[in-house]
C-alpha atoms as a PDB file:
ATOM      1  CA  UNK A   1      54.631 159.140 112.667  1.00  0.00           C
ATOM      2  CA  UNK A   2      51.931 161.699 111.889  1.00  0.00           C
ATOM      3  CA  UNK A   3      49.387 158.417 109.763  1.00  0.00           C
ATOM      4  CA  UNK A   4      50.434 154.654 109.685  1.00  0.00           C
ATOM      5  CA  UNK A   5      50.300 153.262 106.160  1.00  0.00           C
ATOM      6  CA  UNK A   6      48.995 149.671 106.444  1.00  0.00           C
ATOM      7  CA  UNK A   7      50.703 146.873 104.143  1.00  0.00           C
ATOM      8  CA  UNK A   8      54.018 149.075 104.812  1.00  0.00           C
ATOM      9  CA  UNK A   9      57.187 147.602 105.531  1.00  0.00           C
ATOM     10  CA  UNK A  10      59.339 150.170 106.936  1.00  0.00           C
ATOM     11  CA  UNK A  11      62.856 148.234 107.510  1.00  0.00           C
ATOM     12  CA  UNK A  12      62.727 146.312 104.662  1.00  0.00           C
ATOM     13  CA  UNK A  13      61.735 149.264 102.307  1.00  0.00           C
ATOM     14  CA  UNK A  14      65.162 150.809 104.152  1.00  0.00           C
ATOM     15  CA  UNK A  15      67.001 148.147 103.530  1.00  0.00           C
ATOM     16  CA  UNK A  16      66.342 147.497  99.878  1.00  0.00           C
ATOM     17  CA  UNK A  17      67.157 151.220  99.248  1.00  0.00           C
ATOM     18  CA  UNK A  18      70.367 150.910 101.242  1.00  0.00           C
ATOM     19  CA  UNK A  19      71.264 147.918  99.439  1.00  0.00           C
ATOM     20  CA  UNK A  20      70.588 149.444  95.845  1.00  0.00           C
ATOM     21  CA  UNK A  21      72.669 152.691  96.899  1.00  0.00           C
ATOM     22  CA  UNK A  22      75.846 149.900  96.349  1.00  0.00           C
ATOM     23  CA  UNK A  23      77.508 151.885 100.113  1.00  0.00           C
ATOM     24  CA  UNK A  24      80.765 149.982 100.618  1.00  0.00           C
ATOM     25  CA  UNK A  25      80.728 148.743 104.131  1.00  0.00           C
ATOM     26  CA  UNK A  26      83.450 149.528 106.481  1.00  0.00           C
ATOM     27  CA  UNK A  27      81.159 149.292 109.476  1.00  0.00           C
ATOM     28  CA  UNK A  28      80.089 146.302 111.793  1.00  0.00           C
ATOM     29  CA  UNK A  29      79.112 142.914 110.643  1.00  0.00           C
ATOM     30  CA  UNK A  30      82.428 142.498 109.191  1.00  0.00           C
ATOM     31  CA  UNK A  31      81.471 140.293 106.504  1.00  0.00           C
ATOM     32  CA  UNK A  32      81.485 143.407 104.241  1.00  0.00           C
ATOM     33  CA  UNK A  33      78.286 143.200 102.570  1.00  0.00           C
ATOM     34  CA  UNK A  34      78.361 139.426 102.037  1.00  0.00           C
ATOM     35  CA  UNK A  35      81.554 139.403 100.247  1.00  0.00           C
ATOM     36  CA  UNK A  36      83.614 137.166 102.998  1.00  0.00           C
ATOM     37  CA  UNK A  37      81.058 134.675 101.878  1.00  0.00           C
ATOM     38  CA  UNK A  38      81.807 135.419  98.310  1.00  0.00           C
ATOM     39  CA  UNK A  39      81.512 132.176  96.353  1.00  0.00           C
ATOM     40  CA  UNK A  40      83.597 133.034  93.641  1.00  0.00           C
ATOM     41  CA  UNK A  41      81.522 131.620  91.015  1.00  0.00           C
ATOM     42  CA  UNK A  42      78.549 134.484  90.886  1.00  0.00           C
ATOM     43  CA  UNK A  43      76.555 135.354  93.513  1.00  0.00           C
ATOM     44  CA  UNK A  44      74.922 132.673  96.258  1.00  0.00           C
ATOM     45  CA  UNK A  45      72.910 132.634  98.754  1.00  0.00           C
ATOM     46  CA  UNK A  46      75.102 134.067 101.829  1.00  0.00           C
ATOM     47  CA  UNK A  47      76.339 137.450  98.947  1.00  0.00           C
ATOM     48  CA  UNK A  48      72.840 138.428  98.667  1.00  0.00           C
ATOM     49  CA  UNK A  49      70.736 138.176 102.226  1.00  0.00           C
ATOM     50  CA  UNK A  50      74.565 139.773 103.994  1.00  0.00           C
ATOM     51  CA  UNK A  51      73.921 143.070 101.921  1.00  0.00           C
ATOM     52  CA  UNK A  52      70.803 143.875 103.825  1.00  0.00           C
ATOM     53  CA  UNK A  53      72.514 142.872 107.026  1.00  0.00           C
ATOM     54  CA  UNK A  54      73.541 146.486 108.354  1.00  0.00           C
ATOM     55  CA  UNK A  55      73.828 147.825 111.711  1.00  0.00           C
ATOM     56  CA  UNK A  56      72.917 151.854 113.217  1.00  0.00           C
ATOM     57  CA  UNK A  57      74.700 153.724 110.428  1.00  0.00           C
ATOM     58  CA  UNK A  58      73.544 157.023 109.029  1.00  0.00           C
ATOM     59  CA  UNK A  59      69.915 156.486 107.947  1.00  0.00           C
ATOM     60  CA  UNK A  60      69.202 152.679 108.968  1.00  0.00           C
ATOM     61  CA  UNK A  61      67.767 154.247 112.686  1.00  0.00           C
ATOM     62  CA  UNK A  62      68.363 152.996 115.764  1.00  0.00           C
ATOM     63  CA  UNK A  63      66.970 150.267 118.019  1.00  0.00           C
ATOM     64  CA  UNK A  64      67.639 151.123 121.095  1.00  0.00           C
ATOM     65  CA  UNK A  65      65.931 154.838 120.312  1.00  0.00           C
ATOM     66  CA  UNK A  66      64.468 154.254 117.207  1.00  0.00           C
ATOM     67  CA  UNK A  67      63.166 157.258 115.646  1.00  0.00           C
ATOM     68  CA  UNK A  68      62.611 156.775 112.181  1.00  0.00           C
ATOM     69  CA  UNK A  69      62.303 153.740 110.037  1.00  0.00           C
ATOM     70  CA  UNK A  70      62.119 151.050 113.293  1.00  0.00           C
ATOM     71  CA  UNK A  71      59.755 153.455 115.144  1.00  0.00           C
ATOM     72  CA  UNK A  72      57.472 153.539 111.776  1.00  0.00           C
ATOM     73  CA  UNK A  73      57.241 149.709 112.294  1.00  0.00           C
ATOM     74  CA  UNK A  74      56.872 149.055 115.708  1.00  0.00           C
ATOM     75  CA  UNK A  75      54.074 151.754 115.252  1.00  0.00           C
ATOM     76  CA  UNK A  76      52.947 149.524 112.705  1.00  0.00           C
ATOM     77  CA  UNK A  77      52.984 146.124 115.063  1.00  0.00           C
ATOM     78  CA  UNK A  78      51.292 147.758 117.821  1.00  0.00           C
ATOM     79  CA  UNK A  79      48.476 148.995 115.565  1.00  0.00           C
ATOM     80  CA  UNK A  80      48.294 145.565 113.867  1.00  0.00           C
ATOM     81  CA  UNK A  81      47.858 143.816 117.681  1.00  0.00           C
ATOM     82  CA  UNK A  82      46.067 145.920 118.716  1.00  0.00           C
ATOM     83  CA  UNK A  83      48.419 146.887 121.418  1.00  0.00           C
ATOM     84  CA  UNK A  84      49.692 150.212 122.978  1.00  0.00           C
ATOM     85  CA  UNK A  85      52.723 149.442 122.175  1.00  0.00           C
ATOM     86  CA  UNK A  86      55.446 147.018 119.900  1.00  0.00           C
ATOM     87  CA  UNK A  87      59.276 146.843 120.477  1.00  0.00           C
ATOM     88  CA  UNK A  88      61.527 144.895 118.507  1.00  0.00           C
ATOM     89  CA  UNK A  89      63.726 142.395 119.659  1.00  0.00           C
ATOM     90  CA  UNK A  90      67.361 143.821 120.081  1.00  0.00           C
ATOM     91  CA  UNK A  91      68.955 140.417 121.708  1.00  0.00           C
ATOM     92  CA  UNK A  92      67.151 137.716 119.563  1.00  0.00           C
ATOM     93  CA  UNK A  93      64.348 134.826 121.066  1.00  0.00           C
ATOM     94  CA  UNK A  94      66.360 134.730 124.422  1.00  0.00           C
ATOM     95  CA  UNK A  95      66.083 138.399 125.359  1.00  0.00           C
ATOM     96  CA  UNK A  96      62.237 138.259 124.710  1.00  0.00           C
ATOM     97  CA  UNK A  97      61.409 134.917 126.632  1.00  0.00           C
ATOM     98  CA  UNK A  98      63.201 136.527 129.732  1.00  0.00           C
ATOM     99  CA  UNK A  99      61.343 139.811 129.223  1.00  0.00           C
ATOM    100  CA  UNK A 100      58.340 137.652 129.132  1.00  0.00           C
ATOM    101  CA  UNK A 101      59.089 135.821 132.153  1.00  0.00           C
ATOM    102  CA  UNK A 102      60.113 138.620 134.067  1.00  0.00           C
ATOM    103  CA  UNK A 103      56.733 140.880 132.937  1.00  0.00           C
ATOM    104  CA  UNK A 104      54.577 138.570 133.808  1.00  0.00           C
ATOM    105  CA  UNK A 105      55.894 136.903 136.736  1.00  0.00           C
ATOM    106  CA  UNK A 106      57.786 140.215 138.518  1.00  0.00           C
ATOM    107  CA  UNK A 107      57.508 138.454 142.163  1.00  0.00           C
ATOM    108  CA  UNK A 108      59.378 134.578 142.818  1.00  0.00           C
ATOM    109  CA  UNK A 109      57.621 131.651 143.134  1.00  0.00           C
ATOM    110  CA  UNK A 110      54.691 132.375 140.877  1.00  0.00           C
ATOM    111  CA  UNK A 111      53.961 130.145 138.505  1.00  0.00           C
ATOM    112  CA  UNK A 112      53.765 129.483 134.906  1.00  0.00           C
ATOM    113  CA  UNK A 113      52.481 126.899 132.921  1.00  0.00           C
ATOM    114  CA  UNK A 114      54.880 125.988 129.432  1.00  0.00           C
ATOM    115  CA  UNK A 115      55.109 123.579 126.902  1.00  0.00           C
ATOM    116  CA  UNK A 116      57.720 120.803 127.945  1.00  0.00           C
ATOM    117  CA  UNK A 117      60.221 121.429 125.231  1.00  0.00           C
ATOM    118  CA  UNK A 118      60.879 125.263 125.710  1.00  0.00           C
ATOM    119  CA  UNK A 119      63.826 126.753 124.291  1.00  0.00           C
ATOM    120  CA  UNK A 120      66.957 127.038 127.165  1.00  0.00           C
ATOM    121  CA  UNK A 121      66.322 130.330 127.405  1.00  0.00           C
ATOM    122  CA  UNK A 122      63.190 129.597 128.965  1.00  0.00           C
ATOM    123  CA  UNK A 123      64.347 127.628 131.827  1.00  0.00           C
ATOM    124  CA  UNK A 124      67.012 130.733 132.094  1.00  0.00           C
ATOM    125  CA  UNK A 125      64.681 133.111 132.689  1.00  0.00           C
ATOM    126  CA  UNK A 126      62.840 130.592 135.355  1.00  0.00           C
ATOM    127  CA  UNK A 127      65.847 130.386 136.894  1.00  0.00           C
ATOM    128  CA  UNK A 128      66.391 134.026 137.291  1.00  0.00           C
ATOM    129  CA  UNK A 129      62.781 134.879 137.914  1.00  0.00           C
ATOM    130  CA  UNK A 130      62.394 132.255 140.840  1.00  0.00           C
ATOM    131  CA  UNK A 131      59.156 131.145 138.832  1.00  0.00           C
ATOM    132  CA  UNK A 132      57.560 127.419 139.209  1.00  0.00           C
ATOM    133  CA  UNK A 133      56.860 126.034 136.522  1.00  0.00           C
ATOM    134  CA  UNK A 134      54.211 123.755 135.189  1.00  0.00           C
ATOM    135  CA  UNK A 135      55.462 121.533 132.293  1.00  0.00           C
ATOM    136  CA  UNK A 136      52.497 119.779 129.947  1.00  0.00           C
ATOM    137  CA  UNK A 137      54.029 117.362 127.109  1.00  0.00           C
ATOM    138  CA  UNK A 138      53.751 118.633 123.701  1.00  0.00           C
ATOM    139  CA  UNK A 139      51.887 116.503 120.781  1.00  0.00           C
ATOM    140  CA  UNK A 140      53.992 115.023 118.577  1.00  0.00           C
ATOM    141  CA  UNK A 141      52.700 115.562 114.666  1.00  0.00           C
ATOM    142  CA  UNK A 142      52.043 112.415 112.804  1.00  0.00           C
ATOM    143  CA  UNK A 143      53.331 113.621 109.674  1.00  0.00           C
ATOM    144  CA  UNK A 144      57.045 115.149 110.995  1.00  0.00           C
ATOM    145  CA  UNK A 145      57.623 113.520 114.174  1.00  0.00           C
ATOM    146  CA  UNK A 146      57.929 116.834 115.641  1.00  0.00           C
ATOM    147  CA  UNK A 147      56.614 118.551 118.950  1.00  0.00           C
ATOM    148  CA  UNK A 148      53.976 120.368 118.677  1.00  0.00           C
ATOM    149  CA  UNK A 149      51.769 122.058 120.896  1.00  0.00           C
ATOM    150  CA  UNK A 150      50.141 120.192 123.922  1.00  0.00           C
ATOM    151  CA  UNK A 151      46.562 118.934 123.971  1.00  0.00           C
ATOM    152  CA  UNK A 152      44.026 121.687 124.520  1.00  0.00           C
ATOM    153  CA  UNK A 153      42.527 119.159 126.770  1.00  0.00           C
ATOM    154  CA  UNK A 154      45.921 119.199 128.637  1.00  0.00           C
ATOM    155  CA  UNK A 155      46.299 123.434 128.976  1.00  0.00           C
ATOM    156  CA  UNK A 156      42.166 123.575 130.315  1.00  0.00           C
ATOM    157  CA  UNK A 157      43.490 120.289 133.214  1.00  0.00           C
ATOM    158  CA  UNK A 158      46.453 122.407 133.681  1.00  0.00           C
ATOM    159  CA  UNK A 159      44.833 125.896 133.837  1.00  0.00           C
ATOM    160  CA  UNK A 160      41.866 124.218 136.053  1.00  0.00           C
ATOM    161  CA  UNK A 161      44.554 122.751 138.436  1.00  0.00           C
ATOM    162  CA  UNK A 162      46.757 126.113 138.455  1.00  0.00           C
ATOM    163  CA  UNK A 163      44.123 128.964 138.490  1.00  0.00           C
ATOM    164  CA  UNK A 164      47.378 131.412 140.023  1.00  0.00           C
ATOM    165  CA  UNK A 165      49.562 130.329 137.288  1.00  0.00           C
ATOM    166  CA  UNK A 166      50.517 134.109 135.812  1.00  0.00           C
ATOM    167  CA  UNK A 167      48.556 134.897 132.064  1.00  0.00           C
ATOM    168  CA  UNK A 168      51.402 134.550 128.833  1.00  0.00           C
ATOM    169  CA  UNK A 169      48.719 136.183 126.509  1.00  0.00           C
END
């Protein structure tokens, strides 16, 4: 991309403009633009977010080699980060957290420090990294019940007692 256009959004801009083209899918999801969820009474929910759900046809680019609209955005992320460089996720949360683990812990038995209730994938990647980790209770919010993240009091103990635990940021 020769200048990146700030307050773009590349995929979806794609996607609407695929969608308003009306292509009849006979491609990969096979739910056929939404229509196996077709309610039969007008359109819901499920009929409308399945006709932007596409896969690497003609003109929706490619994430494994993007070149066009996906490289446009990741272009995009990296310049809004500030980073060198943005990917997209092509296997969902799990294939990031074990590209995390295994970036930034590539040797066994380092260690990381996490939040108590990770997500499976998490301990996964732990497992297949040979990491330790370091497990600090989340706070529970008052108004939902839910976990939260832990004490800041608890990451500076933790980071204090760990100084080799491996940097996540």
């Amino acid at each position: 991309m020769d200048k990146l256009e700030p307050g773009r959004a590349p995929i979806y801009e794609m996607l609407e403009q695929y969608r308003l083209k009306g292509n009849i899918s006979y491609h990969v999801p096979g739910h056929k633009d939404g229509n196996a969820y077709s309610t039969g009474g007008g359109a819901g929910y499920l009929d409308e977010i399945m006709k932007y759900d596409v896969t690497e046809i003609t003109g929706t680019d490619d994430l494994h080699h993007p070149e066009g609209v996906i490289q446009e955005a990741q272009e995009l992320a990296a310049d809004c980060f500030g980073a060198e460089e943005s990917f997209l996720l092509v296997g969902g949360s799990t294939a990031g957290n074990l590209a995390l683990i295994l970036t930034v812990c590539p040797e066994p038995g380092m260690t990381l420090i996490l939040q108590r209730n990770v997500h499976k994938s998490v301990i996964h990647g732990l497992m297949l990294s040979g990491v330790n980790a370091v497990f600090l209770e989340p706070q529970l919010d008052t108004d939902s019940g839910l976990a939260v993240a832990p004490a800041a009091e608890a990451v500076q103990a933790a980071l204090a007692a760990y100084p080799e635990a491996a940097p996540c940021w």
